[in-house]
N, C-alpha and C. Protein backbone atom coordinates (compact mmCIF):
# COMPACT_ATOMS: atom_id res chain seq x y z
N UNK A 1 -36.37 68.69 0.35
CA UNK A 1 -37.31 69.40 -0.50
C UNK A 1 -37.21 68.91 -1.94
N UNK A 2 -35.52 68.85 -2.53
CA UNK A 2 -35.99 68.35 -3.87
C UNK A 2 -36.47 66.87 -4.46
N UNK A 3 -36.42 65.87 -2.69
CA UNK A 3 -37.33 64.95 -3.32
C UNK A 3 -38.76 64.39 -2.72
N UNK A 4 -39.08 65.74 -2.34
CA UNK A 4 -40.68 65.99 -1.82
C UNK A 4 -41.03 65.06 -0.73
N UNK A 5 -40.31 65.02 0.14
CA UNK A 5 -40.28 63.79 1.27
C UNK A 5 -39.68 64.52 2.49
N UNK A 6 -40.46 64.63 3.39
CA UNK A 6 -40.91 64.88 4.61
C UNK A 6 -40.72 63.98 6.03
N UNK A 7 -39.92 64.49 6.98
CA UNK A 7 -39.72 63.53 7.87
C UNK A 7 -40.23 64.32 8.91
N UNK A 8 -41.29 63.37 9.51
CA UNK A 8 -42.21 64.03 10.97
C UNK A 8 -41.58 63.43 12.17
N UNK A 9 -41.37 63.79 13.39
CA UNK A 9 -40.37 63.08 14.74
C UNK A 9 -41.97 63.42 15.54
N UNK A 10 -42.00 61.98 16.21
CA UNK A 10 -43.38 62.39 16.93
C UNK A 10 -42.67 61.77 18.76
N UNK A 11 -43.35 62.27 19.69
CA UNK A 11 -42.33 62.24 21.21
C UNK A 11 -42.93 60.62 21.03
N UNK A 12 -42.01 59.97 22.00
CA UNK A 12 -42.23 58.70 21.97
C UNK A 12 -43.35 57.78 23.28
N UNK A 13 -44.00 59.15 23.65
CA UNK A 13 -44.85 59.16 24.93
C UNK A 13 -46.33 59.14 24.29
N UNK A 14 -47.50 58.47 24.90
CA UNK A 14 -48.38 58.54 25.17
C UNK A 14 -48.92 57.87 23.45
N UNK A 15 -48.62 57.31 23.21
CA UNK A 15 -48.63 56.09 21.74
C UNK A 15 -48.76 57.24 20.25
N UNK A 16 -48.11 58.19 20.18
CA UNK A 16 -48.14 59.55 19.38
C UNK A 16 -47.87 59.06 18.26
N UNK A 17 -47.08 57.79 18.45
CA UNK A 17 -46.58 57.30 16.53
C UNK A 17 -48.24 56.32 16.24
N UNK A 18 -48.77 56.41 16.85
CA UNK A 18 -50.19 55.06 15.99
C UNK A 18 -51.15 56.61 15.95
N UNK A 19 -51.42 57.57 16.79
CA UNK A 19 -52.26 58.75 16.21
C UNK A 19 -51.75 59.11 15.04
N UNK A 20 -50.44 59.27 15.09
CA UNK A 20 -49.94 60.04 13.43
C UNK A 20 -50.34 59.81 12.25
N UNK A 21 -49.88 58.24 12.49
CA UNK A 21 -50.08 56.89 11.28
C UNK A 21 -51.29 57.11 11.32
N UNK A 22 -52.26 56.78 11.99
CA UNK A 22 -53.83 56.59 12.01
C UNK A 22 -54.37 55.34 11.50
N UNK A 23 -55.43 54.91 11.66
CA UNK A 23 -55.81 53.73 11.57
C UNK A 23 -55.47 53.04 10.43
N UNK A 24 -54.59 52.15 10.09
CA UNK A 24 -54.53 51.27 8.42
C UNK A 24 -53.33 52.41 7.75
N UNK A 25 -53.10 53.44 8.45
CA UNK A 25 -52.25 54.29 8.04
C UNK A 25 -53.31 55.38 7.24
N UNK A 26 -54.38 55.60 7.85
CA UNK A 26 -55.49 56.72 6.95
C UNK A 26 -54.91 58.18 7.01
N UNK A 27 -54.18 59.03 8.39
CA UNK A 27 -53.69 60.25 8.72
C UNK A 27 -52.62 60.41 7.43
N UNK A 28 -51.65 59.50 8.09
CA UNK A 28 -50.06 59.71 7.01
C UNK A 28 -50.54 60.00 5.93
N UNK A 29 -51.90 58.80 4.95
CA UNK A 29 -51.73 58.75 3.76
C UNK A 29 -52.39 59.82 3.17
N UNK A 30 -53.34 60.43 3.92
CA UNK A 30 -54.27 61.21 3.58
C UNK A 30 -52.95 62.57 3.64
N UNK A 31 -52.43 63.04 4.49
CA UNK A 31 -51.79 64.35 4.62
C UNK A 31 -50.75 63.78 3.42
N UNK A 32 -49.88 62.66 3.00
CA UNK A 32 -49.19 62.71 2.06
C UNK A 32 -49.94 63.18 0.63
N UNK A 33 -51.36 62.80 0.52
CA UNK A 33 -51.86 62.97 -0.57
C UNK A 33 -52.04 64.85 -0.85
N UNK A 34 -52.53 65.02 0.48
CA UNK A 34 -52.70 66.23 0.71
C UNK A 34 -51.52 67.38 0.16
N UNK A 35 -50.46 66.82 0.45
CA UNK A 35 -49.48 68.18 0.58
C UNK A 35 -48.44 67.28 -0.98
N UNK A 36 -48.94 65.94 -1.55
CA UNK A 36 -47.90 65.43 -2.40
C UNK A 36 -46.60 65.12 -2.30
N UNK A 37 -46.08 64.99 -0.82
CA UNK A 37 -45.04 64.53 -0.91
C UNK A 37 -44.94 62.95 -0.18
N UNK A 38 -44.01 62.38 0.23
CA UNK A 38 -43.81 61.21 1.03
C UNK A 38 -43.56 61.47 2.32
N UNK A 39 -44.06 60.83 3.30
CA UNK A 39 -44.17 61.36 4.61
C UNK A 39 -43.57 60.13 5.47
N UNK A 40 -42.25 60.23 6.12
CA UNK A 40 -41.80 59.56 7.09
C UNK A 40 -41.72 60.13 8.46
N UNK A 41 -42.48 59.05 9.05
CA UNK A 41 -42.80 58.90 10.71
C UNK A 41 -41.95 58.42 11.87
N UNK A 42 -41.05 59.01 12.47
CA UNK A 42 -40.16 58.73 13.30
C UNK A 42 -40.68 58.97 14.61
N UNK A 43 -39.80 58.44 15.43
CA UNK A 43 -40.53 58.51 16.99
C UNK A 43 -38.91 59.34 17.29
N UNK A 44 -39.15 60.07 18.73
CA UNK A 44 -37.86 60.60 19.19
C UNK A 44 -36.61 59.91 19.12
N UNK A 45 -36.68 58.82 19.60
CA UNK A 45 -35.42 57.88 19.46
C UNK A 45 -34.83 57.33 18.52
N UNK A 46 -35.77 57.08 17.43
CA UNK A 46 -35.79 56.67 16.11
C UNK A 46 -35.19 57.83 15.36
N UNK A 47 -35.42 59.29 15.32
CA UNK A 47 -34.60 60.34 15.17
C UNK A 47 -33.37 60.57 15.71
N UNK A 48 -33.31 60.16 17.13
CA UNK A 48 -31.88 60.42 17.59
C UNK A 48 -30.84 59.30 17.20
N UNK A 49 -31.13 58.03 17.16
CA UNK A 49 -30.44 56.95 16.59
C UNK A 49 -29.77 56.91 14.81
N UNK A 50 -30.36 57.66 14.22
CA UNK A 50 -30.13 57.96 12.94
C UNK A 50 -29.45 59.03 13.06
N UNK A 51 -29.73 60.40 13.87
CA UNK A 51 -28.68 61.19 13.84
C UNK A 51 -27.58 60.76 14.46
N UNK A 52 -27.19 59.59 15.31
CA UNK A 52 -25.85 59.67 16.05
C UNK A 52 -25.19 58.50 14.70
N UNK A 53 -26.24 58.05 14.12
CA UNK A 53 -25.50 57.31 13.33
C UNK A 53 -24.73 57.79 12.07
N UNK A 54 -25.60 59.15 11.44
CA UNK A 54 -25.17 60.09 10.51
C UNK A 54 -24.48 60.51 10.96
N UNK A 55 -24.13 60.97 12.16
CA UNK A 55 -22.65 61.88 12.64
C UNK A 55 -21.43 60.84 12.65
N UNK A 56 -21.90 59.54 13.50
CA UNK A 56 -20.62 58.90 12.83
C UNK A 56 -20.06 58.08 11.90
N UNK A 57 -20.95 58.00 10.72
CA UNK A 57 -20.38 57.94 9.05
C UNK A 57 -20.22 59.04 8.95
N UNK A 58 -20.52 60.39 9.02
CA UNK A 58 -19.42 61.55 8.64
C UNK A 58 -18.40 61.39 9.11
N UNK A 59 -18.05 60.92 10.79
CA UNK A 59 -16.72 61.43 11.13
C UNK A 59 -15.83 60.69 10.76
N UNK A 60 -16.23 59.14 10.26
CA UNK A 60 -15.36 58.01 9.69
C UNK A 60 -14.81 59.01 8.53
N UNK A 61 -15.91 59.16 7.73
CA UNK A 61 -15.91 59.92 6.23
C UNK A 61 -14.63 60.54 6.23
N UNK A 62 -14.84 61.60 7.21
CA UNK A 62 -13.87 62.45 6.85
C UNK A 62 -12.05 61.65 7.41
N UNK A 63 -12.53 61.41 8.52
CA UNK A 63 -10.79 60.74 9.04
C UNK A 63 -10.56 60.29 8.01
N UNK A 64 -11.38 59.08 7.19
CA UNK A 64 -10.51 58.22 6.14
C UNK A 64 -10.32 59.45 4.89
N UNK A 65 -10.73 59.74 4.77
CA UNK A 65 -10.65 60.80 3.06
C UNK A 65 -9.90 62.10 3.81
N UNK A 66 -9.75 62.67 4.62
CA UNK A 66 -8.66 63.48 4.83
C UNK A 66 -7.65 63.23 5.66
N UNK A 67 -7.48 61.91 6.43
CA UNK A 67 -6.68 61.96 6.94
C UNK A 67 -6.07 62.48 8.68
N UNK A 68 -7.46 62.82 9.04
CA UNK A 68 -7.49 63.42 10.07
C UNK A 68 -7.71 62.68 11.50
N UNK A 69 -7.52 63.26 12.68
CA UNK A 69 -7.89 62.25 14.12
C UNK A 69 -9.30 62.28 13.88
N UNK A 70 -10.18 61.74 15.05
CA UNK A 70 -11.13 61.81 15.24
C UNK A 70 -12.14 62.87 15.82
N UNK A 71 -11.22 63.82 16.57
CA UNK A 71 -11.35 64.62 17.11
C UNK A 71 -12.18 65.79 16.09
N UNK A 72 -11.16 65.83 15.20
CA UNK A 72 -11.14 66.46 13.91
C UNK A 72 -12.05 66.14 13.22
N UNK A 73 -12.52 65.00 13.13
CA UNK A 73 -13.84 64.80 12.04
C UNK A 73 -14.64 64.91 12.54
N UNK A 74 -15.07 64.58 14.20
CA UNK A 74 -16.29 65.02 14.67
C UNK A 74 -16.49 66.59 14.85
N UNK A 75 -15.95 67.36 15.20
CA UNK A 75 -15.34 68.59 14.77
C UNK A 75 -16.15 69.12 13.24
N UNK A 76 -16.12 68.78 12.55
CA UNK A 76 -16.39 68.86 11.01
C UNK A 76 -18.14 68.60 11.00
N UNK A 77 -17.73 67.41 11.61
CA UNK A 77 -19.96 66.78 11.40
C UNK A 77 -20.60 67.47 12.43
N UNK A 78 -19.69 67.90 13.66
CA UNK A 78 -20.66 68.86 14.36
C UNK A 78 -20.85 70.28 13.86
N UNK A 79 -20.26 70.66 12.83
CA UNK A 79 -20.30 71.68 12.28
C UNK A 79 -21.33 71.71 11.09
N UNK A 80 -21.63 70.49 10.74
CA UNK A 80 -23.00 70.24 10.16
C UNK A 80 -22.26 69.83 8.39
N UNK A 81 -20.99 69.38 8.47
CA UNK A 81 -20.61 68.79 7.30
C UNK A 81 -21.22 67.64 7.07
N UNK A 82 -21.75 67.15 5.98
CA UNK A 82 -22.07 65.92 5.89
C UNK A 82 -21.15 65.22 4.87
N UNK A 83 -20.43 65.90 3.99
CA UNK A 83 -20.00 65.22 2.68
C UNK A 83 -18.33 66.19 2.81
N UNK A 84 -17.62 65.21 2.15
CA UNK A 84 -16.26 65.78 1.52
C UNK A 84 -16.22 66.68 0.45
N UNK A 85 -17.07 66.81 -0.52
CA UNK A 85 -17.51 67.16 -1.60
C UNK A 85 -17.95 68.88 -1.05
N UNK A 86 -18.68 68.60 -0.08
CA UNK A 86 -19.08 70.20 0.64
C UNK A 86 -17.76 70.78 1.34
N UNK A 87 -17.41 70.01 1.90
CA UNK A 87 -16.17 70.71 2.50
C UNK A 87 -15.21 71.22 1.40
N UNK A 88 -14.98 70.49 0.45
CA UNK A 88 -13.80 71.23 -0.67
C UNK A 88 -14.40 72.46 -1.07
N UNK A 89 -15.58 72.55 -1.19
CA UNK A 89 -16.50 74.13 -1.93
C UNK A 89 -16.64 75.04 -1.30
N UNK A 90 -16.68 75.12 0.36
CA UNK A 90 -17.25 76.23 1.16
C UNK A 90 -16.24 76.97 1.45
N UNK A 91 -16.37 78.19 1.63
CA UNK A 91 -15.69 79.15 1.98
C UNK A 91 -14.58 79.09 2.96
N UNK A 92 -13.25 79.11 2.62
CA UNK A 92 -12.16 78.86 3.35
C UNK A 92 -12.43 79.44 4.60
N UNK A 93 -12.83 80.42 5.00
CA UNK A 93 -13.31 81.30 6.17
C UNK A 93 -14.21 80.84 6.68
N UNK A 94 -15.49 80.43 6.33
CA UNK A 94 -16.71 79.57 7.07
C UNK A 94 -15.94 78.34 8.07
N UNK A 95 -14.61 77.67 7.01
CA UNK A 95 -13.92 76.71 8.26
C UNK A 95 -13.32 77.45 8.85
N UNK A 96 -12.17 78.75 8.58
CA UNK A 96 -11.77 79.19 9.51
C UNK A 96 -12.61 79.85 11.16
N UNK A 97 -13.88 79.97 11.12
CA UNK A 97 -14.33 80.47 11.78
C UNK A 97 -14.88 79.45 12.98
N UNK A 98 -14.71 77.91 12.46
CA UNK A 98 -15.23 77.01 13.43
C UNK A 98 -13.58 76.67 14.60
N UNK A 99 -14.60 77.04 15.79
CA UNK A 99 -13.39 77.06 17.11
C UNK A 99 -12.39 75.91 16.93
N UNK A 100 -11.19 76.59 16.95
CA UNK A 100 -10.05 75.51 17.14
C UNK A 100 -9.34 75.77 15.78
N UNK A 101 -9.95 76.20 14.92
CA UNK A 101 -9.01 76.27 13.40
C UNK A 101 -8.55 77.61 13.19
N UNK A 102 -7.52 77.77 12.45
CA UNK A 102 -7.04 79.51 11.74
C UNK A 102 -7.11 78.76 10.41
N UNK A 103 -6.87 79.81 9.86
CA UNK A 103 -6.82 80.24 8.44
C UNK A 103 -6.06 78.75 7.69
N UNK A 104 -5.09 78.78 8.25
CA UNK A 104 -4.11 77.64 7.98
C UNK A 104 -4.74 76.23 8.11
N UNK A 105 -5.21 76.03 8.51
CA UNK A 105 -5.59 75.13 9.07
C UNK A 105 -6.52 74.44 8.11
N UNK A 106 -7.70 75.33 8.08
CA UNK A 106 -9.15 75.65 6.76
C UNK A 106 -8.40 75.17 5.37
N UNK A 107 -7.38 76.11 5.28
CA UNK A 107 -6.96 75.59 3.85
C UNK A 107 -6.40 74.03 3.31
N UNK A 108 -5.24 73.75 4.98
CA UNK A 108 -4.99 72.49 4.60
C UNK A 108 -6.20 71.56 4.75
N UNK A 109 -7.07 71.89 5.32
CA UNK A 109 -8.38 70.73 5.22
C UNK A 109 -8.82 70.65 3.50
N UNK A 110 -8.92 72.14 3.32
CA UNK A 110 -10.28 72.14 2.22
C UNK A 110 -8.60 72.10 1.12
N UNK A 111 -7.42 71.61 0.99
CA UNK A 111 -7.11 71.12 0.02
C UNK A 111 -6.92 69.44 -0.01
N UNK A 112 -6.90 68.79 0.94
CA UNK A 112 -7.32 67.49 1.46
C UNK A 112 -8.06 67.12 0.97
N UNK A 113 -8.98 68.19 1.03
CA UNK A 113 -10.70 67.61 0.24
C UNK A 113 -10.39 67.65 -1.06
N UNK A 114 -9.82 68.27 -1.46
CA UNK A 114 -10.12 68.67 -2.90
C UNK A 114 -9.03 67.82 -3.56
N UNK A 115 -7.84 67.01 -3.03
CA UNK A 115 -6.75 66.04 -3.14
C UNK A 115 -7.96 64.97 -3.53
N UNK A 116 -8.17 64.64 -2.35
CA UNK A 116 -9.37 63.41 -2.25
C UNK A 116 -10.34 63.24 -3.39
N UNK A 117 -11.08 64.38 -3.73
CA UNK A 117 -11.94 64.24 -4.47
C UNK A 117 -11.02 63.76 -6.13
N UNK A 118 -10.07 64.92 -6.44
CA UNK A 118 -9.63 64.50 -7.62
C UNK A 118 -9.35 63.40 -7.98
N UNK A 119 -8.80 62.32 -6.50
CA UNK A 119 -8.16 61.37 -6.45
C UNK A 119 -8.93 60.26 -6.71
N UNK A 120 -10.32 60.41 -6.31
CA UNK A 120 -11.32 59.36 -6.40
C UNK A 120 -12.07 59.78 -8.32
N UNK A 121 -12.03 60.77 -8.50
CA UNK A 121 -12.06 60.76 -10.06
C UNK A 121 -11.54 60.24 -10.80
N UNK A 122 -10.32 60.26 -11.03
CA UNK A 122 -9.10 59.96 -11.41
C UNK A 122 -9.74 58.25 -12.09
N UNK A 123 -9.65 57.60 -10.14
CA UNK A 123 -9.87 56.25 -10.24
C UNK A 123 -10.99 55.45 -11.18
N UNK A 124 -12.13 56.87 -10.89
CA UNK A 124 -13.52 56.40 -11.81
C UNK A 124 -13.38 56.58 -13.13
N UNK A 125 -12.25 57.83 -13.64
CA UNK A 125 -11.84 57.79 -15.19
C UNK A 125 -10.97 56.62 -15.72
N UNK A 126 -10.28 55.82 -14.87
CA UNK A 126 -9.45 54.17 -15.19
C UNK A 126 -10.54 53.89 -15.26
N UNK A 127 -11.09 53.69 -14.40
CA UNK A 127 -12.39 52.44 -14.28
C UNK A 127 -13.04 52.60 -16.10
N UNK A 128 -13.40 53.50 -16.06
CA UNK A 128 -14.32 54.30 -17.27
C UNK A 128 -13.83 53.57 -18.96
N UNK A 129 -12.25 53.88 -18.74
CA UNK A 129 -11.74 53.27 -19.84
C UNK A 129 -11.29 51.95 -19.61
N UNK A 130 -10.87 51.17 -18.68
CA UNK A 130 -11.32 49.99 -18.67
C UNK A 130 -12.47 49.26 -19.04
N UNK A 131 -13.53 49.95 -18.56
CA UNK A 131 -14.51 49.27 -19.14
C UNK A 131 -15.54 49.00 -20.53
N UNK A 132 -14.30 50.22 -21.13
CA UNK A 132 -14.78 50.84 -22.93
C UNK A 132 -15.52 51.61 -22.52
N UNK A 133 -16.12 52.90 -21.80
CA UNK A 133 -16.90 53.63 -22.18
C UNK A 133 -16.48 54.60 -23.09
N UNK A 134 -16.74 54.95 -24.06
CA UNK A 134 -16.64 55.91 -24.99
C UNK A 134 -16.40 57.32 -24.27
N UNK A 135 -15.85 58.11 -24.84
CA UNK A 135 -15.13 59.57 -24.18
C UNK A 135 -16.29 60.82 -24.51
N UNK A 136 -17.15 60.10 -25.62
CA UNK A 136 -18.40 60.99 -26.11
C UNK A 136 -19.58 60.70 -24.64
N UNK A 137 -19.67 59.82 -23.93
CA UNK A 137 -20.63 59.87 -22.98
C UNK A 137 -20.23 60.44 -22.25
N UNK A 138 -18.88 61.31 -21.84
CA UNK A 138 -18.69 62.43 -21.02
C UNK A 138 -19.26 64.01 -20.94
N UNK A 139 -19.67 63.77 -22.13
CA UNK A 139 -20.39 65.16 -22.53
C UNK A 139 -21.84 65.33 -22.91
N UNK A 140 -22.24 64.09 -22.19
CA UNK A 140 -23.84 64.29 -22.13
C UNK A 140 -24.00 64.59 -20.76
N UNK A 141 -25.09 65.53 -20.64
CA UNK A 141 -25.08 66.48 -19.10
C UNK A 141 -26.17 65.70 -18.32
N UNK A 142 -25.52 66.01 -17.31
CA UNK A 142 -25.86 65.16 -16.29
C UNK A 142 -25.00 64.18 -15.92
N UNK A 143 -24.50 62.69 -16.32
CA UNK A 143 -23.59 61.83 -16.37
C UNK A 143 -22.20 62.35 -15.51
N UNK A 144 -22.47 61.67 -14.39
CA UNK A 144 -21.07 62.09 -13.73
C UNK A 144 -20.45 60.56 -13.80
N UNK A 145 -18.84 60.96 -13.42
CA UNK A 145 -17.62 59.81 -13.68
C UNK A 145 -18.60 58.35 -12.98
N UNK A 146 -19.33 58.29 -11.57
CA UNK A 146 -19.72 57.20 -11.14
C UNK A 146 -20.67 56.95 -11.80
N UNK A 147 -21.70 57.69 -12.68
CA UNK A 147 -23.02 57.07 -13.41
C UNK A 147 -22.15 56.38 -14.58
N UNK A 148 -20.80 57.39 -15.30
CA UNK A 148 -20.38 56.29 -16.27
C UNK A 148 -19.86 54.77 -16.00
N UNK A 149 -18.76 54.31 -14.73
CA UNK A 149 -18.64 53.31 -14.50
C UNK A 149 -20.03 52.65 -14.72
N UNK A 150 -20.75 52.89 -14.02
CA UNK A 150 -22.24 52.37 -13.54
C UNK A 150 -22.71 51.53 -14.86
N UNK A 151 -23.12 52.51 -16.36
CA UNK A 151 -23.55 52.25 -17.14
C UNK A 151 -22.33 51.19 -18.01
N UNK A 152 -21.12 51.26 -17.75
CA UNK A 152 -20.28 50.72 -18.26
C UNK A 152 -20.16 48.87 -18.12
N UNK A 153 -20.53 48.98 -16.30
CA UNK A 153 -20.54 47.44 -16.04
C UNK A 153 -21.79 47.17 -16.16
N UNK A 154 -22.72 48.02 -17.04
CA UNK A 154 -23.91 47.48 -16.93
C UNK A 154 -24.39 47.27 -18.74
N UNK A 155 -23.19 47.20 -19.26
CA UNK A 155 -22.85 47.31 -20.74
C UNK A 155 -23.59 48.40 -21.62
N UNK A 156 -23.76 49.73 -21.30
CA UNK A 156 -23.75 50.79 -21.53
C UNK A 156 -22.57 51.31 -22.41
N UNK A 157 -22.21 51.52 -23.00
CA UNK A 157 -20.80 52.09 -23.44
C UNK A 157 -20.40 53.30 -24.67
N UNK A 158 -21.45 53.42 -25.32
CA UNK A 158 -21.61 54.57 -26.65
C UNK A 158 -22.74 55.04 -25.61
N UNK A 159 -23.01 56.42 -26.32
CA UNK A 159 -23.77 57.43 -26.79
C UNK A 159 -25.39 56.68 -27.30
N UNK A 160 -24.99 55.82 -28.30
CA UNK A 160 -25.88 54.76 -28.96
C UNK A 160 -26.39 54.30 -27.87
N UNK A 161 -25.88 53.04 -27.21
CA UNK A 161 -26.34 52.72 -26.14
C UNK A 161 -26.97 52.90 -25.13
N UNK A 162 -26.90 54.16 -25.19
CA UNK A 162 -27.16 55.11 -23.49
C UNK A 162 -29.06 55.70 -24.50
N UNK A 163 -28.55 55.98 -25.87
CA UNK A 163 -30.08 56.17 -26.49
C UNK A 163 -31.04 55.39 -26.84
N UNK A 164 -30.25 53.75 -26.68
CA UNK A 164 -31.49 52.76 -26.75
C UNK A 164 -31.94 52.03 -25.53
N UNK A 165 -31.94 52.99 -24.17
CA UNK A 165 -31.93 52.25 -23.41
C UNK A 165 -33.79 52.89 -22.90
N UNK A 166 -34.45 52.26 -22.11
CA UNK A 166 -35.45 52.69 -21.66
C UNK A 166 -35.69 53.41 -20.68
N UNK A 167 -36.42 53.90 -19.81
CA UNK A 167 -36.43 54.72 -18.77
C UNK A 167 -36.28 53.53 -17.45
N UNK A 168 -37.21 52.65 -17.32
CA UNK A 168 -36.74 51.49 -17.01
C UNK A 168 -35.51 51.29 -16.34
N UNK A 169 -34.75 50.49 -17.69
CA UNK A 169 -33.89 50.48 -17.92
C UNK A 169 -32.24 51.51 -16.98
N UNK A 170 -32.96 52.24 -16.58
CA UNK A 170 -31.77 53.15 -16.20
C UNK A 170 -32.77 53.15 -14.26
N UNK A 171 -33.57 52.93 -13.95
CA UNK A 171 -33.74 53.19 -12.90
C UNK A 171 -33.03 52.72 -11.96
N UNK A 172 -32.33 53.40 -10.76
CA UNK A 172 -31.69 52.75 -9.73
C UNK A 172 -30.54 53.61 -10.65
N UNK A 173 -29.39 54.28 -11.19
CA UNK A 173 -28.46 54.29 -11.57
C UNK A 173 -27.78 55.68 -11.57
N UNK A 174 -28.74 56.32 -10.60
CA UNK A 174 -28.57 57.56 -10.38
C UNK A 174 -27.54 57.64 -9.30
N UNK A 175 -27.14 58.73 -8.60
CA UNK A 175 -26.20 58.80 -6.95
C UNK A 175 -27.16 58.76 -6.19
């Protein structure tokens, strides 16, 4: 929703992805215009192939950044985790409540996460002053530790800098 883009799954029977599209692509473009957002057209398989593939970059995700079997991370993405970042925030109890975990359990995960995360900050604040960014571009909002590396190897480095840059200029440099 917040980047107005729409994904349609059409069955992969009876040629349902060329009705969607419509001739030259007239349906898609017309209902994108219609409703203003971006409209992606998947066929069933084309949906299921992306979801088995999203489940297992989560479950890598998590084994490597917490440390866990596999068992355990699929465990996590079938629970509809997608990010490490979510897991450190949610309610110690929301994990306790997924089968197979207690209380104990929830916490040592969601402090794993929250090990992890600091740990990968940490690295982006070296990076940061390695690369001269000024300590004043920390406190312009928005700018997280990876947009500063970002702007840093991209010779960004003051406050100044970051104000003579164009809109341009900064595209692509977001997460």
């Amino acid at each position: 929703e917040d980047r107005e883009r729409i994904e349609v799954v059409v069955p992969d029977t009876n040629n349902q992805l060329s009705l969607a599209i419509g001739r030259r692509g007239q349906n898609v473009r017309l209902a994108s215009q219609l409703t203003g957002w971006d409209i992606d057209i998947l066929t069933e398989q084309e949906e299921s192939e992306r979801r088995q593939a999203d489940f297992e970059n989560s479950t890598r995700v998590f084994m490597e950044a917490l440390n866990v079997d596999e068992v355990v991370g699929q465990l996590l993405a079938s629970e509809g985790f997608t990010s490490v970042e979510e897991l450190a925030m949610v309610d110690v109890k929301e994990l306790a409540g997924i089968e197979g975990f207690d209380e104990e359990t929830a916490t040592e995960l969601q402090t794993r996460a929250r090990e992890y995360l600091e740990q990968l900050e940490a690295e982006l604040e070296a990076k940061r002053k390695e690369l001269g960014v000024e300590d004043a571009m920390k406190d312009v909002p928005g700018i997280t530790g990876k947009m500063l590396v970002k702007l840093g190897e991209n010779d960004v480095k003051t406050v100044e800098d970051l104000a003579g840059c164009a809109t341009d200029d900064l595209v692509g440099w977001t997460e």
